[in-house]
Protein backbone atom coordinates (compact mmCIF):
# COMPACT_ATOMS: atom_id res chain seq x y z
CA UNK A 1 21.81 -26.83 -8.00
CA UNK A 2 21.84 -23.66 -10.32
CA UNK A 3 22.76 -20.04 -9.33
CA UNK A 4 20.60 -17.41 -9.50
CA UNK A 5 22.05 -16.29 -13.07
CA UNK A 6 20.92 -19.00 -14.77
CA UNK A 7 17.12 -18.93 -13.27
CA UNK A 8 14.62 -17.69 -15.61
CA UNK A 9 13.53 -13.96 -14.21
CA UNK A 10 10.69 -14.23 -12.09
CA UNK A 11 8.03 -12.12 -10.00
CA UNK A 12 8.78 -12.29 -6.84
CA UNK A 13 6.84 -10.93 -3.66
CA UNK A 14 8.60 -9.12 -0.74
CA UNK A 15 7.52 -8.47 2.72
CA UNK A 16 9.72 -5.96 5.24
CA UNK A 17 11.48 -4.81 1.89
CA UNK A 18 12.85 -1.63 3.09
CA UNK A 19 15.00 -2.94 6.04
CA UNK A 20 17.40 -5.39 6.96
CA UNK A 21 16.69 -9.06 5.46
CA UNK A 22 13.84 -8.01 3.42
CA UNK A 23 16.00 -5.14 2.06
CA UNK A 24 18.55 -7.19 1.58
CA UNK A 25 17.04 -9.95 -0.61
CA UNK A 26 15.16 -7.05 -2.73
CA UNK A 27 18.24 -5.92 -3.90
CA UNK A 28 19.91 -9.02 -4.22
CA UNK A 29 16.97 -9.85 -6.94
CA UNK A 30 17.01 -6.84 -8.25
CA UNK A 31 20.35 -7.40 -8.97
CA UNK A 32 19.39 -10.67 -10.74
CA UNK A 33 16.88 -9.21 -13.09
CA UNK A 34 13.21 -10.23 -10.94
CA UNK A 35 10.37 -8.25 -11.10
CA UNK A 36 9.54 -7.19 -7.36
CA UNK A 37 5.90 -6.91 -5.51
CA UNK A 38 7.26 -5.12 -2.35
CA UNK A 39 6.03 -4.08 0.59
CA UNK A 40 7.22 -2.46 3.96
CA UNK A 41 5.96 0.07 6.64
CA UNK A 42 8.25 2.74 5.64
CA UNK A 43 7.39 5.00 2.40
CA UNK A 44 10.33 7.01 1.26
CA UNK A 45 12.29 3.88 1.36
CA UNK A 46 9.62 2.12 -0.68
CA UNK A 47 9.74 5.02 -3.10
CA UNK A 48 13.68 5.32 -3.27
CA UNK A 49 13.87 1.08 -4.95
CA UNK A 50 11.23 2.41 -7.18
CA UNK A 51 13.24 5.16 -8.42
CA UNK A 52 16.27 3.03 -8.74
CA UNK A 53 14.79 -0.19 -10.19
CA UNK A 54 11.89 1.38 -12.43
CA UNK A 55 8.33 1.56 -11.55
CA UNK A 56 7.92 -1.79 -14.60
CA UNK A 57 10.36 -3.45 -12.34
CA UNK A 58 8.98 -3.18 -8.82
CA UNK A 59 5.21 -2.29 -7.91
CA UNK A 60 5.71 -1.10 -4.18
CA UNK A 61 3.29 -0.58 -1.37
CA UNK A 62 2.95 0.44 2.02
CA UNK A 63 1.65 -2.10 4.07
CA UNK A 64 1.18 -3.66 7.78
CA UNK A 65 1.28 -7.54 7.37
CA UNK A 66 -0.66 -7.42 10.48
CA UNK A 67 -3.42 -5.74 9.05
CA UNK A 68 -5.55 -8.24 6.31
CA UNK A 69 -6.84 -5.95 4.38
CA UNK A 70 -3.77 -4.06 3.77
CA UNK A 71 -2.51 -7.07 2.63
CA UNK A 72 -5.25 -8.21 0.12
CA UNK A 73 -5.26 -4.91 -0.91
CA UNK A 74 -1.33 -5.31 -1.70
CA UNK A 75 -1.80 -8.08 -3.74
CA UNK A 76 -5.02 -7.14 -5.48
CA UNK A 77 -2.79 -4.70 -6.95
CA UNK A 78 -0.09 -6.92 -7.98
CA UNK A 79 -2.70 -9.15 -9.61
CA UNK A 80 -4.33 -5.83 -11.29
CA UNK A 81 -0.81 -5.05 -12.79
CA UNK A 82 -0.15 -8.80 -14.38
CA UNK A 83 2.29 -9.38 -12.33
C-alpha cells in the first residue's frame, strides 16, 4: 500500500465539503496537493477553501445532492473547466 505522498495528484470530487467528514477529507487533499471539485449547501464556507487553496486548485459550488439538476449542473462545470 502507498501513502498519499507518493500518489500522483489527482482531481478529486467532493460532496458535503464544508462540514464535518466532507470538510475534513477536502482539506486533508488539499493538503496532499489534489485538485478539488467541491460542493456543499453552505456558501461562505465554499468561498473561504477557495480563498485558501486558489480558485486553479478547487472549482466550488453550491449544491443540493438531492436536487439532479443541481448536480449535473455541478459537474457540467467541472467538465467545462478540464478538470
Amino acid at each position: 500500500m502507498t501513502s498519499m505522498d507518493e500518489e500522483p495528484r489527482r482531481t478529486v470530487a467532493v460532496t458535503g465539503a464544508t462540514r464535518g467528514l466532507g470538510l475534513a477529507l477536502t482539506e486533508r487533499l488539499l493538503e496532499h496537493g489534489h485538485r478539488l471539485v467541491i460542493c456543499g449547501r453552505s456558501e461562505a464556507p465554499l468561498e473561504a477553501l477557495v480563498r485558501r487553496a486558489g480558485p486553479d486548485q478547487v472549482l466550488a459550488r453550491r449544491v443540493d445532492v438531492r436536487r439532479a439538476a443541481e448536480v449535473e449542473a455541478w459537474a457540467e462545470a467541472a467538465v467545462e473547466r478540464g478538470l
